[in-house]
PDB file of N, CA and C in Angstrom:
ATOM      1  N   UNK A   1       8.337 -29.638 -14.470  1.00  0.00           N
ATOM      2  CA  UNK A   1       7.321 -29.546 -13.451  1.00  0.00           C
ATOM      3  C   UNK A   1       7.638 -28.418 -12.457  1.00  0.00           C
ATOM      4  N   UNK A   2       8.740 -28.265 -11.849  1.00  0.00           N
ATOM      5  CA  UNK A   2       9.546 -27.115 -11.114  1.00  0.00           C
ATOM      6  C   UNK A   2       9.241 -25.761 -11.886  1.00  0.00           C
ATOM      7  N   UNK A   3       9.182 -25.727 -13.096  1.00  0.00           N
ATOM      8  CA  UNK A   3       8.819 -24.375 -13.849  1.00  0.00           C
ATOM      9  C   UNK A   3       7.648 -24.332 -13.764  1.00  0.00           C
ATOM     10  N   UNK A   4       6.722 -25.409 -14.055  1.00  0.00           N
ATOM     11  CA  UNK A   4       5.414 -24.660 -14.043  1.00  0.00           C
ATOM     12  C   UNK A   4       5.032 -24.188 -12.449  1.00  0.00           C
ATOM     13  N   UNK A   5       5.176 -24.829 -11.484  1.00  0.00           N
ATOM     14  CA  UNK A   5       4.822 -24.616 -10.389  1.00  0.00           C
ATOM     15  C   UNK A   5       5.435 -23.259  -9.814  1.00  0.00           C
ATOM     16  N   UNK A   6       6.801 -22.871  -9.998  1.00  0.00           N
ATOM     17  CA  UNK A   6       7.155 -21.416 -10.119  1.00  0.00           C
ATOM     18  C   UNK A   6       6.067 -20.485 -10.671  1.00  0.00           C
ATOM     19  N   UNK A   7       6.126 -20.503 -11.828  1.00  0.00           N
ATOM     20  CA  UNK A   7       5.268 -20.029 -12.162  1.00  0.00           C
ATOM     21  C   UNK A   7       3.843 -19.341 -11.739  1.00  0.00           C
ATOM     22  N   UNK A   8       2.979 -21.087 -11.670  1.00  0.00           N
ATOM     23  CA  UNK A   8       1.821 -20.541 -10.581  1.00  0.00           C
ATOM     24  C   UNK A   8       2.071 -19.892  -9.496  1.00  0.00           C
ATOM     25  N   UNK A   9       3.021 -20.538  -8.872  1.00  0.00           N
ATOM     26  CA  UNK A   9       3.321 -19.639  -7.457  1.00  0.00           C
ATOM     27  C   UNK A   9       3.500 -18.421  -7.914  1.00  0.00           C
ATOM     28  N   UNK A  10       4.114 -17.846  -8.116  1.00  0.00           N
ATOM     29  CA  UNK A  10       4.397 -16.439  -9.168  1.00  0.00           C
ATOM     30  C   UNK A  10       2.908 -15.424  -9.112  1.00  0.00           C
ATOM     31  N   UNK A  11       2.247 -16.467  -9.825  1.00  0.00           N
ATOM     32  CA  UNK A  11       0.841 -15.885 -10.456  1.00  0.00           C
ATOM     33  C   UNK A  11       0.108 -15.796  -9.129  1.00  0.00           C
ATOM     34  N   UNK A  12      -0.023 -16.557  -8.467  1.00  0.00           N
ATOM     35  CA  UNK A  12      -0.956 -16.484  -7.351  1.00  0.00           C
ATOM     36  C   UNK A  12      -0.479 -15.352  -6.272  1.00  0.00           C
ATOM     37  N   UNK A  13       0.671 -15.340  -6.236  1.00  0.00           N
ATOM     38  CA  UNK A  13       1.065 -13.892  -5.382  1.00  0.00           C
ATOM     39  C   UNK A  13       0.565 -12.829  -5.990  1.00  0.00           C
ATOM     40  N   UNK A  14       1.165 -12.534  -7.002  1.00  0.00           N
ATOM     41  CA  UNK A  14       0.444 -11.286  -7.987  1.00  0.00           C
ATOM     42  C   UNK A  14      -0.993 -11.438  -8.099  1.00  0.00           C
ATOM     43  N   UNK A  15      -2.023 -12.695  -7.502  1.00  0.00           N
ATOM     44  CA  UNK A  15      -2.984 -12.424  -7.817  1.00  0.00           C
ATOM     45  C   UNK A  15      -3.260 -11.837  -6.256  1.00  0.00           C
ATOM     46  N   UNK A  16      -2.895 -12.406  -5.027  1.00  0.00           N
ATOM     47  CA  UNK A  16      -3.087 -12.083  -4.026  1.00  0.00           C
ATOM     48  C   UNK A  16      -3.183 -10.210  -3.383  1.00  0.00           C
ATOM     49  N   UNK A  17      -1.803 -10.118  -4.511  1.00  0.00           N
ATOM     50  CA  UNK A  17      -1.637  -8.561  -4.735  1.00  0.00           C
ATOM     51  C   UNK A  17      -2.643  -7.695  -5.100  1.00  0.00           C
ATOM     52  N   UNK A  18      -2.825  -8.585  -6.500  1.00  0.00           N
ATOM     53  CA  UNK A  18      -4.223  -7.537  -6.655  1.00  0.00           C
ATOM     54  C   UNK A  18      -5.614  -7.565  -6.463  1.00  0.00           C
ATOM     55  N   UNK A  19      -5.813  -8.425  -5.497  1.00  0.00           N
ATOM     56  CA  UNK A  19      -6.974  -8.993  -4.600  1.00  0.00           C
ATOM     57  C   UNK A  19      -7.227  -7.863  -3.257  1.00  0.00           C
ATOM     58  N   UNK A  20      -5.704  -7.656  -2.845  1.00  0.00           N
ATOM     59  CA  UNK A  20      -5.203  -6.994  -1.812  1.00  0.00           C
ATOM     60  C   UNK A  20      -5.696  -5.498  -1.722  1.00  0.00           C
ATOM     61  N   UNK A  21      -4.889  -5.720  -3.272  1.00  0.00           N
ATOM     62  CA  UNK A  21      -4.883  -3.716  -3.724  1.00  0.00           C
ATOM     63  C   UNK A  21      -6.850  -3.290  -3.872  1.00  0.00           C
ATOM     64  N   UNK A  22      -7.533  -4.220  -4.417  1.00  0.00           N
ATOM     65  CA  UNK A  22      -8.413  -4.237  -4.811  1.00  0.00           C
ATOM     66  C   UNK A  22      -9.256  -3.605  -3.151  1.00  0.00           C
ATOM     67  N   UNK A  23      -9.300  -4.266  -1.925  1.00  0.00           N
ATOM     68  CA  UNK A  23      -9.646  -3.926  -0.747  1.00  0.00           C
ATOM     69  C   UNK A  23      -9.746  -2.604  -0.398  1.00  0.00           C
ATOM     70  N   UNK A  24      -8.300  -2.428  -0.671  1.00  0.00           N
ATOM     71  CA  UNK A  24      -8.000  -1.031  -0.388  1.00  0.00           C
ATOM     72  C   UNK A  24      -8.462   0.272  -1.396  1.00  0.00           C
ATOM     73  N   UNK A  25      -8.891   0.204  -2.528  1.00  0.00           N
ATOM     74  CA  UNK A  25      -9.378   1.029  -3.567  1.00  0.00           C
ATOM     75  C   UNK A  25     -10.560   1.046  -3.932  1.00  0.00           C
ATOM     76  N   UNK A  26     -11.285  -0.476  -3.612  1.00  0.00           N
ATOM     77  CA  UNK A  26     -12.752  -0.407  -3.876  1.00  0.00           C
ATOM     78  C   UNK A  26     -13.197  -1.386  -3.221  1.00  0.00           C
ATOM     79  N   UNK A  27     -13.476  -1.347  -1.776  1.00  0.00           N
ATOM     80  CA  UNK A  27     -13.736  -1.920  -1.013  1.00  0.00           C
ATOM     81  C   UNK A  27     -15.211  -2.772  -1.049  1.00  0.00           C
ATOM     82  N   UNK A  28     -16.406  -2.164  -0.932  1.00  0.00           N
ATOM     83  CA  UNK A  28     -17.219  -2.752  -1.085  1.00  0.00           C
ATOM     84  C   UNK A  28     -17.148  -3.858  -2.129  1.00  0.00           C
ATOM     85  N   UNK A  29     -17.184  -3.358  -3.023  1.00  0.00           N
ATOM     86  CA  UNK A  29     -16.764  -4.793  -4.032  1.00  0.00           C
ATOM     87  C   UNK A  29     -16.112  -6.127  -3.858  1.00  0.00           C
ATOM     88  N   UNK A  30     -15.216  -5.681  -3.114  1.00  0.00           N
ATOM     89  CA  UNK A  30     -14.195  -6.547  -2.555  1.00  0.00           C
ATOM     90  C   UNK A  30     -14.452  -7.708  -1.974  1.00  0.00           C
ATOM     91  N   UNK A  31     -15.496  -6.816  -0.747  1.00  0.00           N
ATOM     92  CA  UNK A  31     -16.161  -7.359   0.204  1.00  0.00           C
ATOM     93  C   UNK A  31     -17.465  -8.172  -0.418  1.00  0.00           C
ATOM     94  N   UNK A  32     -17.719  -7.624  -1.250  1.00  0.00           N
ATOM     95  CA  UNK A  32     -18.877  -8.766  -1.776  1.00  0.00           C
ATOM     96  C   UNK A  32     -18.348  -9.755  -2.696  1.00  0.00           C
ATOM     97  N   UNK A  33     -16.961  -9.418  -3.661  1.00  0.00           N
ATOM     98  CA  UNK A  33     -16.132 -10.694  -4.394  1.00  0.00           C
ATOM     99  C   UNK A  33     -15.672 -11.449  -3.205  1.00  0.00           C
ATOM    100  N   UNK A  34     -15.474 -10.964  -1.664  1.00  0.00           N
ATOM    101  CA  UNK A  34     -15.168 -12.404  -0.710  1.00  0.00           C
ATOM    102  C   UNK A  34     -16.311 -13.362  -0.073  1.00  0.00           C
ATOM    103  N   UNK A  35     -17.156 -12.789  -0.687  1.00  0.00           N
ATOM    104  CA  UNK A  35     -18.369 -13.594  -0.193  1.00  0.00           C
ATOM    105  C   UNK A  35     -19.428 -13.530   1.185  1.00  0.00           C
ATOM    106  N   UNK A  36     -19.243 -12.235   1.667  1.00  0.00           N
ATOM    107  CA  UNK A  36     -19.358 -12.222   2.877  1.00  0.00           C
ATOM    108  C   UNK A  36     -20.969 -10.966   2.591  1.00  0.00           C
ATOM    109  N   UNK A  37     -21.667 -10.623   3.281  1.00  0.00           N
ATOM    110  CA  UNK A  37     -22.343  -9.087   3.394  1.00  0.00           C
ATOM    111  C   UNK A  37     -22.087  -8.425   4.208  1.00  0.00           C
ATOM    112  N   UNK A  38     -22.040  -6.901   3.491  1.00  0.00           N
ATOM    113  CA  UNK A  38     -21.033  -5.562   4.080  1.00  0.00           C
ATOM    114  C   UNK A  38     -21.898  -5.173   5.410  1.00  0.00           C
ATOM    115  N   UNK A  39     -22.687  -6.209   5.779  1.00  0.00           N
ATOM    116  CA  UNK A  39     -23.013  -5.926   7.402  1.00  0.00           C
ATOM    117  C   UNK A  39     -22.765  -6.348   8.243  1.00  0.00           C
ATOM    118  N   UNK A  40     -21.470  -7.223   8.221  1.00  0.00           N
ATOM    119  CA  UNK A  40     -20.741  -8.649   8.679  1.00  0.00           C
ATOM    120  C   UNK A  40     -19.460  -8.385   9.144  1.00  0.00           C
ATOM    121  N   UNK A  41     -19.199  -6.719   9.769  1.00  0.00           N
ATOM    122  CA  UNK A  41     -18.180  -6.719   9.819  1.00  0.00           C
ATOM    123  C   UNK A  41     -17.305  -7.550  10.409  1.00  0.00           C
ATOM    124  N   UNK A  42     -17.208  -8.352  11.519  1.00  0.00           N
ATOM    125  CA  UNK A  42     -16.930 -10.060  12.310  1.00  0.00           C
ATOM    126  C   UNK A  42     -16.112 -10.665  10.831  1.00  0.00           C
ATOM    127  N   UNK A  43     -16.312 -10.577  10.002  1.00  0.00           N
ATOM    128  CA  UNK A  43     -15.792 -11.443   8.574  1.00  0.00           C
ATOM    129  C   UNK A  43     -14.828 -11.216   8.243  1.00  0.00           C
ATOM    130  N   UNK A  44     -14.268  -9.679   8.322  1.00  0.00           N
ATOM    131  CA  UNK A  44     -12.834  -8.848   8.272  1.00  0.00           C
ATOM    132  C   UNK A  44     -12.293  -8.991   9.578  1.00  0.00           C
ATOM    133  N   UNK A  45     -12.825  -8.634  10.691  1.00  0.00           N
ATOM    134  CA  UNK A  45     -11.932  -8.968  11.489  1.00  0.00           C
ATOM    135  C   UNK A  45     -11.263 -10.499  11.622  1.00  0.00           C
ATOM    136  N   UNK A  46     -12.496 -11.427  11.011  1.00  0.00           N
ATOM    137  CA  UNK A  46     -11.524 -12.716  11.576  1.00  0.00           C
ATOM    138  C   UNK A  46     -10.737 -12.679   9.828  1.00  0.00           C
ATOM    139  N   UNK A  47     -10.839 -12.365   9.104  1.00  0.00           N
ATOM    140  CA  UNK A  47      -9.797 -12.682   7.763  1.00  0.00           C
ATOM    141  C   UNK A  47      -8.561 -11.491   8.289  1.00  0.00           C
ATOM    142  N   UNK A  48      -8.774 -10.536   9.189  1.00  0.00           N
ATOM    143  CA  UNK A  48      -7.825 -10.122   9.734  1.00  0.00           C
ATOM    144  C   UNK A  48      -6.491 -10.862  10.676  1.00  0.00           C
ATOM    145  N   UNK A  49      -6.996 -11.440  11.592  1.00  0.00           N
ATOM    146  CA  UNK A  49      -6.800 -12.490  12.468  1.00  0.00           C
ATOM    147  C   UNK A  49      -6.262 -13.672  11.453  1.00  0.00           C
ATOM    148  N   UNK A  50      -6.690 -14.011  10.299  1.00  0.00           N
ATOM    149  CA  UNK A  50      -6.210 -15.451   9.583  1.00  0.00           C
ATOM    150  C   UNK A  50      -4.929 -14.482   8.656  1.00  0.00           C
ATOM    151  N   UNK A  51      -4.903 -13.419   8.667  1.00  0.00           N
ATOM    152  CA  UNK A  51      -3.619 -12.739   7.690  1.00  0.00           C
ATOM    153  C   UNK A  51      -2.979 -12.542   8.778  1.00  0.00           C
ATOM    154  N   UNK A  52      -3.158 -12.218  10.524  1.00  0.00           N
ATOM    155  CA  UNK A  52      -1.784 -12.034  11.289  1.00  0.00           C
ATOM    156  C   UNK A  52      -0.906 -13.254  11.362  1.00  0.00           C
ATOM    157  N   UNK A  53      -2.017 -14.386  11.480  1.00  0.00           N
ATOM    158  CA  UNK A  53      -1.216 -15.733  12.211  1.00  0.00           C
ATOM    159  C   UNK A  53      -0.618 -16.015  10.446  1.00  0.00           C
ATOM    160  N   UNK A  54      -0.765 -15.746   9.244  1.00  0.00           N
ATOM    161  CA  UNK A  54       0.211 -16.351   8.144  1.00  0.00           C
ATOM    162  C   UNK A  54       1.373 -15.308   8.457  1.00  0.00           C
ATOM    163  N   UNK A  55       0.988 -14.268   8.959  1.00  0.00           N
ATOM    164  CA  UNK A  55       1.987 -13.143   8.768  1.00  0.00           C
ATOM    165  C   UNK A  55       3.551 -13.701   9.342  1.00  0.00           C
ATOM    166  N   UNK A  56       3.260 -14.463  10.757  1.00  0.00           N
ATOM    167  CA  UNK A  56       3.651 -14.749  11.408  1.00  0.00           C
ATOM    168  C   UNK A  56       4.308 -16.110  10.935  1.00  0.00           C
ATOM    169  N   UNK A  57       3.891 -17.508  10.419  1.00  0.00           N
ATOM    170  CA  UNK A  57       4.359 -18.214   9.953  1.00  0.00           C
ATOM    171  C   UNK A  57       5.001 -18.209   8.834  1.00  0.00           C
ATOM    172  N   UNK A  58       4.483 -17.823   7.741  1.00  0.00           N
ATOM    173  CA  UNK A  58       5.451 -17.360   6.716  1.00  0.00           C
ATOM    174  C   UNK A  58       6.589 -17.085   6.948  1.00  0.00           C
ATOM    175  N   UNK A  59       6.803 -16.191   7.681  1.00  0.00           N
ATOM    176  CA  UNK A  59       8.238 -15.803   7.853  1.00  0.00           C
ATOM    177  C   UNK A  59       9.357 -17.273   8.394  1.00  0.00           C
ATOM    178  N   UNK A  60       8.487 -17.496   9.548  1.00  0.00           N
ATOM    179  CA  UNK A  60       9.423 -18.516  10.424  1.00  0.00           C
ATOM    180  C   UNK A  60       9.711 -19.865   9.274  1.00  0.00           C
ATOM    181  N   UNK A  61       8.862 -20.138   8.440  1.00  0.00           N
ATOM    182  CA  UNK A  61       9.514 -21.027   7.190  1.00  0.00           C
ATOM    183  C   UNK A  61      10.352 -20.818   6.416  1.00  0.00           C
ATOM    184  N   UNK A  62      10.262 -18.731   6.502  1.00  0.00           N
ATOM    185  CA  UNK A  62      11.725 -18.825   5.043  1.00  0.00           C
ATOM    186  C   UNK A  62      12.891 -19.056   6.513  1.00  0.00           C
ATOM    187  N   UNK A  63      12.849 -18.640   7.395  1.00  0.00           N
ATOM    188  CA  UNK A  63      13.798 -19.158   8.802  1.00  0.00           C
ATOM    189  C   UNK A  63      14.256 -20.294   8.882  1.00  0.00           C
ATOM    190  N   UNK A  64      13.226 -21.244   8.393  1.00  0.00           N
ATOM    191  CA  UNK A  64      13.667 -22.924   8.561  1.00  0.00           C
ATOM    192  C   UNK A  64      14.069 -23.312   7.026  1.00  0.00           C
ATOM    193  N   UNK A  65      13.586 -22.787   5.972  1.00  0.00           N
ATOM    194  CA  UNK A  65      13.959 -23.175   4.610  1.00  0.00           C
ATOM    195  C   UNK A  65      15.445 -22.357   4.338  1.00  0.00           C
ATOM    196  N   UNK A  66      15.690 -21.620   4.582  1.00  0.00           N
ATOM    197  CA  UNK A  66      16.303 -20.116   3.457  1.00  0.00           C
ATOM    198  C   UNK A  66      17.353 -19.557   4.826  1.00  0.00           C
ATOM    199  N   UNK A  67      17.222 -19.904   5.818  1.00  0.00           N
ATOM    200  CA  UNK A  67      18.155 -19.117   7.170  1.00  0.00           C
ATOM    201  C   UNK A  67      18.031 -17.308   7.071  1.00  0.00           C
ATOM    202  N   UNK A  68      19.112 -17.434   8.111  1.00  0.00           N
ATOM    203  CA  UNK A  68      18.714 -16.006   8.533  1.00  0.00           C
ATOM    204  C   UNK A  68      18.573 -14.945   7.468  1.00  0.00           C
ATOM    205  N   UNK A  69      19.767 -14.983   6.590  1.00  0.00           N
ATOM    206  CA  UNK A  69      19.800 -13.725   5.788  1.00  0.00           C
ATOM    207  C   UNK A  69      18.477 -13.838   4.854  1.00  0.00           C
ATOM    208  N   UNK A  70      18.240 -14.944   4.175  1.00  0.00           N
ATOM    209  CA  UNK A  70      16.034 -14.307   3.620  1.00  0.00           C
ATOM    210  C   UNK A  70      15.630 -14.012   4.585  1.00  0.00           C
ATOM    211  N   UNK A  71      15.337 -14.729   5.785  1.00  0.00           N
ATOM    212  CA  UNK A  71      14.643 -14.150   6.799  1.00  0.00           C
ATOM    213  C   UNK A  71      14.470 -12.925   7.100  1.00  0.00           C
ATOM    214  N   UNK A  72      16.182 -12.110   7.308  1.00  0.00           N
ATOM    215  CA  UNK A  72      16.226 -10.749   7.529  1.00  0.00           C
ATOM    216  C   UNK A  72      15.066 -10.201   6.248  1.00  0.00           C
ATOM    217  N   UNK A  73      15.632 -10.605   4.952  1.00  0.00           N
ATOM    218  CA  UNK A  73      14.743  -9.850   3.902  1.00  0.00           C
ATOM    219  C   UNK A  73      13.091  -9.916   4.017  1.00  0.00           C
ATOM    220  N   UNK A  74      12.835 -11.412   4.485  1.00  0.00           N
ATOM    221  CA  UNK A  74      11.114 -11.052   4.607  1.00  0.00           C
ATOM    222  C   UNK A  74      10.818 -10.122   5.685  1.00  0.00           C
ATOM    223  N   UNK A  75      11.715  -9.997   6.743  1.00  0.00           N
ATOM    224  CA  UNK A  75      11.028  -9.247   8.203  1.00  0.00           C
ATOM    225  C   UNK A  75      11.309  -7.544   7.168  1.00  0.00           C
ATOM    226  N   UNK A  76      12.312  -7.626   6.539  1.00  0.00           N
ATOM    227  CA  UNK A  76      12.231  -5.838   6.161  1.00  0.00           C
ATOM    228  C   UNK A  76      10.739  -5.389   5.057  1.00  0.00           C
ATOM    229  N   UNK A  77      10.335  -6.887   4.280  1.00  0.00           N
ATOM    230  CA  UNK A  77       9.335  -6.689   3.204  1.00  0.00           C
ATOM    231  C   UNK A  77       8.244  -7.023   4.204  1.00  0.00           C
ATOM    232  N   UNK A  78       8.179  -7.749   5.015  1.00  0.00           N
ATOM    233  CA  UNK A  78       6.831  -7.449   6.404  1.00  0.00           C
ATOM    234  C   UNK A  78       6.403  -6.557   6.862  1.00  0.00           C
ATOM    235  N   UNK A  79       7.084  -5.720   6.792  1.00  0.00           N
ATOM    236  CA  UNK A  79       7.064  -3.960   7.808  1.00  0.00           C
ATOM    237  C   UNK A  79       6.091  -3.621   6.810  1.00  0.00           C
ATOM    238  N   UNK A  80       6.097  -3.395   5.711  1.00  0.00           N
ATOM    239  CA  UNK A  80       5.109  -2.935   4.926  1.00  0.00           C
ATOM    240  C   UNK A  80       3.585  -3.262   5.643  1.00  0.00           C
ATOM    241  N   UNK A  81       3.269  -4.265   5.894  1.00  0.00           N
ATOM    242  CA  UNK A  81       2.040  -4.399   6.845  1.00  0.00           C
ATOM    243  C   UNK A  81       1.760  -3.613   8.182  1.00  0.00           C
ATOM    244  N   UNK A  82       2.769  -3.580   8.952  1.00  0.00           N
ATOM    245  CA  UNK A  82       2.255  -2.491   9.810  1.00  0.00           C
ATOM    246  C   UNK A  82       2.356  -1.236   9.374  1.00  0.00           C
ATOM    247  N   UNK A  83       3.239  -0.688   8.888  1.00  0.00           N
ATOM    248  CA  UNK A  83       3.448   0.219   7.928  1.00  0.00           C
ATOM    249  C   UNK A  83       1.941   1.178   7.290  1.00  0.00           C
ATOM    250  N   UNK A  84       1.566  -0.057   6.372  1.00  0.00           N
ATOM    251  CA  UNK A  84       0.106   0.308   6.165  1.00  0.00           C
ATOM    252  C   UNK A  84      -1.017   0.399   7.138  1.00  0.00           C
ATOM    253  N   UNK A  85      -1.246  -0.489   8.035  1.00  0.00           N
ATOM    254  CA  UNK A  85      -1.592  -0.538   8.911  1.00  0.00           C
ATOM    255  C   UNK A  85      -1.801   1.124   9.872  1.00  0.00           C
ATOM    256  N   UNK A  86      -0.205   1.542  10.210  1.00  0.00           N
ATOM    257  CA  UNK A  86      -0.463   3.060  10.530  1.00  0.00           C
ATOM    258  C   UNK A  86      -1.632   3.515  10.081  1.00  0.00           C
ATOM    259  N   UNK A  87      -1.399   3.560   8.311  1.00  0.00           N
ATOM    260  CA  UNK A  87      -1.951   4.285   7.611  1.00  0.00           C
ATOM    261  C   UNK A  87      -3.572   4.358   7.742  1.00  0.00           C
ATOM    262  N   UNK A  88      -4.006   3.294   7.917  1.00  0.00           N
ATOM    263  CA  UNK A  88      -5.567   2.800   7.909  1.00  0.00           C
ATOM    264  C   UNK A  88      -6.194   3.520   9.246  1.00  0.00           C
ATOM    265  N   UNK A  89      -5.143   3.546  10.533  1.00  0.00           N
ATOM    266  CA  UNK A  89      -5.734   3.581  11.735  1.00  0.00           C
ATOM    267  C   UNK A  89      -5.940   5.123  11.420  1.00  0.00           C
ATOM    268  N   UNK A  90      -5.132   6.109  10.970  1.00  0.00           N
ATOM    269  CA  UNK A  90      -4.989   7.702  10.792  1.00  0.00           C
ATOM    270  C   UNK A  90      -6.318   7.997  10.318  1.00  0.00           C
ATOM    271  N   UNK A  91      -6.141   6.975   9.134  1.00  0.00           N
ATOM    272  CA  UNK A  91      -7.191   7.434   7.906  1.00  0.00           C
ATOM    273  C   UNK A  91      -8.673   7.325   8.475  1.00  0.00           C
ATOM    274  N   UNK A  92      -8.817   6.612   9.194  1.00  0.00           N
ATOM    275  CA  UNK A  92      -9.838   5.860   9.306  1.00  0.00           C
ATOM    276  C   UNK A  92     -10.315   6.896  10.976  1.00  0.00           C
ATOM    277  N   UNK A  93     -10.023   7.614  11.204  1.00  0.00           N
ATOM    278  CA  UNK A  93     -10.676   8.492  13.023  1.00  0.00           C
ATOM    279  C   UNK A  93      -9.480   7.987  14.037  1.00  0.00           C
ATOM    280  N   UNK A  94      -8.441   6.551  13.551  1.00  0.00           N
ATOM    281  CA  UNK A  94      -7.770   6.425  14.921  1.00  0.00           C
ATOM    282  C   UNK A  94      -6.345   7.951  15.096  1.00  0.00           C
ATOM    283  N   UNK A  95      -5.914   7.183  16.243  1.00  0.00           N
ATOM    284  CA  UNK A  95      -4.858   8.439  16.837  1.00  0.00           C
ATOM    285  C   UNK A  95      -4.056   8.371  16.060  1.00  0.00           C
ATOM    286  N   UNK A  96      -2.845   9.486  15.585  1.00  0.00           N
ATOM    287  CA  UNK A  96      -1.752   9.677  15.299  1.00  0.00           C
ATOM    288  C   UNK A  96      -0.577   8.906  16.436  1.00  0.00           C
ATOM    289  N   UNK A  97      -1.137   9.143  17.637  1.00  0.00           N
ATOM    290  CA  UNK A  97      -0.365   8.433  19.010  1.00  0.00           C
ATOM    291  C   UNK A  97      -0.051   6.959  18.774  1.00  0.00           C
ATOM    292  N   UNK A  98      -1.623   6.214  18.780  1.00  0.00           N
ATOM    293  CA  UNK A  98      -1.360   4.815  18.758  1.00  0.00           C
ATOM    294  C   UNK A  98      -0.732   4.260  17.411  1.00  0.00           C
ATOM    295  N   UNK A  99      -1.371   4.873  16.372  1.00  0.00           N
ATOM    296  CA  UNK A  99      -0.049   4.436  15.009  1.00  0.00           C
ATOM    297  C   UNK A  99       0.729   4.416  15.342  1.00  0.00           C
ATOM    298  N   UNK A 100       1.338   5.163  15.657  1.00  0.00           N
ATOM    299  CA  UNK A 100       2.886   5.467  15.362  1.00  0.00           C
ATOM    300  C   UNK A 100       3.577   4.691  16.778  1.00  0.00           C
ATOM    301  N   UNK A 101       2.756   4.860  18.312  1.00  0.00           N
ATOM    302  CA  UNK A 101       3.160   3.724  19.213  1.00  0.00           C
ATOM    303  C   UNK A 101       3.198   2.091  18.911  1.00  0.00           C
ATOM    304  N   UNK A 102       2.124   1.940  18.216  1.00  0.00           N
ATOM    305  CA  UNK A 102       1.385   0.262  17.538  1.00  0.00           C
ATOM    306  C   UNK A 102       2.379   0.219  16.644  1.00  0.00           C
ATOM    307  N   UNK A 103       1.695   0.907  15.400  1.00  0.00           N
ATOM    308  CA  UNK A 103       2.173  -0.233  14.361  1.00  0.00           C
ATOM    309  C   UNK A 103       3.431   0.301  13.733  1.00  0.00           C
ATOM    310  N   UNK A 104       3.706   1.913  13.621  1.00  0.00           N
ATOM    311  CA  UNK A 104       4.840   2.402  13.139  1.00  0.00           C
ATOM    312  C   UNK A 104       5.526   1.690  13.692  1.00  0.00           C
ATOM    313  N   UNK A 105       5.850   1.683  14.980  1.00  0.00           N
ATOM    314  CA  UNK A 105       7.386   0.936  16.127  1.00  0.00           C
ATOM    315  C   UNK A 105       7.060  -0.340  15.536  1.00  0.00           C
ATOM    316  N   UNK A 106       6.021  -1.106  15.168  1.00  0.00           N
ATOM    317  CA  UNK A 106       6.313  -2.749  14.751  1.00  0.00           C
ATOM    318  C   UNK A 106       6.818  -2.398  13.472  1.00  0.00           C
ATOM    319  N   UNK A 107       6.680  -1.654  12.858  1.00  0.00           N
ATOM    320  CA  UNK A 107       7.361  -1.693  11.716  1.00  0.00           C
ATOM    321  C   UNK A 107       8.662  -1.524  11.422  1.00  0.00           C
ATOM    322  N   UNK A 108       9.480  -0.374  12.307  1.00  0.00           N
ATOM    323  CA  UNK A 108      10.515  -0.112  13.099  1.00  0.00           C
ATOM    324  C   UNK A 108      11.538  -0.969  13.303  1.00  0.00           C
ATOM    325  N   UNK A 109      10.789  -1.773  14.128  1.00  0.00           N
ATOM    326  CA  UNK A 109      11.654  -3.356  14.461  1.00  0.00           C
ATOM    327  C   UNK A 109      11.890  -4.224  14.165  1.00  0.00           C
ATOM    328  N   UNK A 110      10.542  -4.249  12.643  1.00  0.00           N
ATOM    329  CA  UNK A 110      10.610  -5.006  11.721  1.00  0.00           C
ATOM    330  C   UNK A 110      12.174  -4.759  10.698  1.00  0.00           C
ATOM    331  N   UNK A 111      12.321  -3.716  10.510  1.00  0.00           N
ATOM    332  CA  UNK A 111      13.190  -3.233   9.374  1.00  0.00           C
ATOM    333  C   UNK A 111      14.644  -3.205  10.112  1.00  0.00           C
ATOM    334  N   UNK A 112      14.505  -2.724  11.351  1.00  0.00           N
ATOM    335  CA  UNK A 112      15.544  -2.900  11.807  1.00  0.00           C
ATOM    336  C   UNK A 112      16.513  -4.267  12.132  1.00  0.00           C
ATOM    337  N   UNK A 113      15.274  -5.217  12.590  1.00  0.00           N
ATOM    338  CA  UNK A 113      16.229  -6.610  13.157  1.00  0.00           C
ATOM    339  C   UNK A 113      15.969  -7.437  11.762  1.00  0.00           C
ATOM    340  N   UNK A 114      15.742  -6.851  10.770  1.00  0.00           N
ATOM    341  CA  UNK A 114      15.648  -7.486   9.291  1.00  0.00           C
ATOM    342  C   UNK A 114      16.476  -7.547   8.750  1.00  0.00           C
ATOM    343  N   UNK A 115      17.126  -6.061   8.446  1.00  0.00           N
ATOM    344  CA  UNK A 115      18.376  -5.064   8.156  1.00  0.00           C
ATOM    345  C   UNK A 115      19.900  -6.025   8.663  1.00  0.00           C
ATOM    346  N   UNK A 116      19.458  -6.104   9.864  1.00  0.00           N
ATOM    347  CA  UNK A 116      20.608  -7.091  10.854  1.00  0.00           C
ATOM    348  C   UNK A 116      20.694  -7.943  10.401  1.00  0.00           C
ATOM    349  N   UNK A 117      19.995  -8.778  10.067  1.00  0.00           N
ATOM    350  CA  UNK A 117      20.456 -10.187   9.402  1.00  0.00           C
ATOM    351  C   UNK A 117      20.191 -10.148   8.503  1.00  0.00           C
ATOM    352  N   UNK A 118      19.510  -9.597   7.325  1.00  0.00           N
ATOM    353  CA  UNK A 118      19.834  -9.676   6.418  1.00  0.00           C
ATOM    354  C   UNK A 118      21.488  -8.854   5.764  1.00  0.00           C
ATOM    355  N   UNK A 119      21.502  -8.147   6.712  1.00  0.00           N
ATOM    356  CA  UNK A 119      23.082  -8.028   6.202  1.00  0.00           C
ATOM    357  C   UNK A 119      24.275  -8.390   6.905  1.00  0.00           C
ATOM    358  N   UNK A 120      24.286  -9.192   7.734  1.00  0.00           N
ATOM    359  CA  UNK A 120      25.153 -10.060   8.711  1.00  0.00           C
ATOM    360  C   UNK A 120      25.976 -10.554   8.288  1.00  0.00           C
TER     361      UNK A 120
END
């Protein structure tokens, strides 16, 4: 029973992945496989808002399951979100300034106090 449920778990990340990737490469589509219409922008921002607050818990469970050193490892594989994040604000008309003030430095601190305990 432990194997199959690995497993799914397994599968459902990788599906999440390419649900994810899918946003980012062919968006409209995306947006209409989530069920929403592409005049709704309110729909991304709050599925925005429901991916910060997991962003945020996730972690603090591998903290309470797994201790510091996974922990360190999810906060260094987290950065990837602000990380990208930069990327979107550039791409998209925002500043080079606020990236790199916003979300680069969260990413920054991510990798850094990750780094720390995960190698402690």
């Amino acid at each position: 029973m432990t194997t199959v449920a690995l497993v799914l778990a397994v599968l459902g990340c990788l599906a999440i992945l390419g649900i994810g990737a899918r946003f980012v490469v062919a968006p409209r589509p995306a947006l209409a496989g989530f069920g929403v219409p592409e005049q709704r922008p309110r729909a991304m921002t709050s599925a925005k808002g429901v991916r910060d607050v997991t962003s945020g818990i996730v972690p603090l469970v591998v903290l309470a399951a797994a201790g510091q050193h996974a922990f360190g490892w999810a906060m260094v594989a987290a950065a990837l979100t602000p990380t990208c994040d930069a990327v979107v604000v550039v791409a998209n008309g925002g500043t080079l300034r606020h990236a790199l003030s916003v979300h680069a430095a969260t990413a920054l601190v991510l990798v850094v106090a990750g780094l720390v305990l995960a190698l402690a």
